[in-house]
Protein backbone atom coordinates (compact mmCIF):
# COMPACT_ATOMS: atom_id res chain seq x y z
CA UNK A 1 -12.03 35.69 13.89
CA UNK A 2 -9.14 33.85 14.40
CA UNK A 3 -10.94 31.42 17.37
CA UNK A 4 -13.04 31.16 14.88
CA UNK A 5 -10.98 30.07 12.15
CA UNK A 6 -8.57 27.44 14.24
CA UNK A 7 -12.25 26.15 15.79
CA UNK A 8 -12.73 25.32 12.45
CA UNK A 9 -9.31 23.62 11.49
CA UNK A 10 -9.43 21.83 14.61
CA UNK A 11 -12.58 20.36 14.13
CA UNK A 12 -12.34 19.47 10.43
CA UNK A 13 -9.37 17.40 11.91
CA UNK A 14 -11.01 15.93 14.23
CA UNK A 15 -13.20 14.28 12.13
CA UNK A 16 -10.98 13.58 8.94
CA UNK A 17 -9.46 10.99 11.00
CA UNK A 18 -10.89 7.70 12.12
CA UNK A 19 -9.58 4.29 12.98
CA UNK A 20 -11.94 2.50 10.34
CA UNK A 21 -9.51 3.79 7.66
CA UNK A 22 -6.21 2.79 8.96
CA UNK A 23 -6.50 -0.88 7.83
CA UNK A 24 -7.95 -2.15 4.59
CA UNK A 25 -8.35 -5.75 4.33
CA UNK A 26 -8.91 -6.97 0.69
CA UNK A 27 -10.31 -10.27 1.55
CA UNK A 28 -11.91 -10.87 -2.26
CA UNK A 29 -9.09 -11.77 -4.78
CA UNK A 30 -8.17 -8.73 -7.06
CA UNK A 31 -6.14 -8.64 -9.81
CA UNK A 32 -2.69 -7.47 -9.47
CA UNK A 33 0.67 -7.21 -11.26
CA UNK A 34 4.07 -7.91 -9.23
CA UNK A 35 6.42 -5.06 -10.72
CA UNK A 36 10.03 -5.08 -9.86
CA UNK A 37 11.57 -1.40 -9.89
CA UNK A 38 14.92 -1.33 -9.06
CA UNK A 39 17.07 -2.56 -6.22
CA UNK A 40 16.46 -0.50 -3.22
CA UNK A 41 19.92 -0.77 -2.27
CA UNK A 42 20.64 1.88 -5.14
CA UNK A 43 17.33 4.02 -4.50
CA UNK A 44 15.08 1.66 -6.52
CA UNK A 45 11.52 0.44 -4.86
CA UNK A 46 12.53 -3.72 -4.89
CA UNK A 47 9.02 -5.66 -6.05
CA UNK A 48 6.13 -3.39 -6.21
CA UNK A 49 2.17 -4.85 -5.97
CA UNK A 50 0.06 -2.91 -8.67
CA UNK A 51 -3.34 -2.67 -8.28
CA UNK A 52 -5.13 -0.92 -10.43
CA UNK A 53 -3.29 3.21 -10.43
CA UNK A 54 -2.04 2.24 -7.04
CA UNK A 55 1.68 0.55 -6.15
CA UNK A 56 1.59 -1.11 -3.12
CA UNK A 57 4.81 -2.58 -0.67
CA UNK A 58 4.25 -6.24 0.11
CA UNK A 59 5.91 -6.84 2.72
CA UNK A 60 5.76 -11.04 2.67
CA UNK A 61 5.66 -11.40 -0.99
CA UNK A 62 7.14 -15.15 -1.78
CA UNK A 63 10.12 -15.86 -3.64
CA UNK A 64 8.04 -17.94 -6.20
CA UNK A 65 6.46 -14.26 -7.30
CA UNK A 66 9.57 -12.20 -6.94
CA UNK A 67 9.14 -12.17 -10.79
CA UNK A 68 8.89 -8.77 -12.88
CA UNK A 69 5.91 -8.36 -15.20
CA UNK A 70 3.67 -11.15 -13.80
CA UNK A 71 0.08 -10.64 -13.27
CA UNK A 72 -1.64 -12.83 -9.96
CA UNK A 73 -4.44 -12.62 -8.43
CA UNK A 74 -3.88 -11.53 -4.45
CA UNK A 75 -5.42 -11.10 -1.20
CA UNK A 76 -3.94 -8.41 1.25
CA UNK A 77 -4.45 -6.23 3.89
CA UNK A 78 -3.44 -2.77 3.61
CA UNK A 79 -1.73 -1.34 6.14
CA UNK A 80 -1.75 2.48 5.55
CA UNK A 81 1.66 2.25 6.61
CA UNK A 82 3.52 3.98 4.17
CA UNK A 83 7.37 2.92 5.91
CA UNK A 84 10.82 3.20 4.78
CA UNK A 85 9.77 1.61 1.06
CA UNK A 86 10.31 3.70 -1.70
CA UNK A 87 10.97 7.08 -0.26
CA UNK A 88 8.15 6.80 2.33
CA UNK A 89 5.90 6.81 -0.78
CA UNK A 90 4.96 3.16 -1.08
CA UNK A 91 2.11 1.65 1.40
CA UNK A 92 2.65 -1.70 2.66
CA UNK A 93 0.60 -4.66 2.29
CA UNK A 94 0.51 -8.19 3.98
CA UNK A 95 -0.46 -10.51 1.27
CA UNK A 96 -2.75 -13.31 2.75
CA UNK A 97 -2.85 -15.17 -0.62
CA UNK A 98 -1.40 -14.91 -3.87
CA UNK A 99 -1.58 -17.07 -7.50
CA UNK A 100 -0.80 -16.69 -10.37
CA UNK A 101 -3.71 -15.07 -13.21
């Protein structure tokens, strides 16, 4: 039973993973709001990217939208990288575009 059982777990591993979800490139504009939550020298996340339920790290966000509470409209890839940002809970994101909405 237990062959069996970590058969099973190693399988169901196996083939949670692929590479096709490690990047996710949003190459059609989506709307967005640029949140700024704290600095992160004190424990606070620095400018977050909203989209939708989901915060986002960019990582090359402009100075010209380092602005709390505005709402753009942004192309990024997602990196699935969820780094140092936030308490390893933020994802980053390379913007490719941004504007304002």
């Amino acid at each position: 039973m237990y062959k069996i059982a970590v058969l099973f777990c190693f399988t169901l591993i196996a083939t949670s993973c692929s590479k096709e979800d490690a990047v996710v490139d949003r190459s059609t504009p989506v709307e967005a709001r640029i949140s700024y939550d704290g600095d992160p020298a004190v424990d606070g996340c620095g400018f977050v990217l909203i989209v939708g339920s989901e915060a986002f790290h960019p990582l090359n966000l402009s100075e010209d939208f380092q602005v709390d509470g505005i709402d753009v409209l942004v192309e990024y890839t997602n990196t699935n990288n969820a780094g140092p940002f936030c308490w390893g809970s933020l994802v980053s994101v390379e913007i490719h575009s941004i504007e304002l909405f």
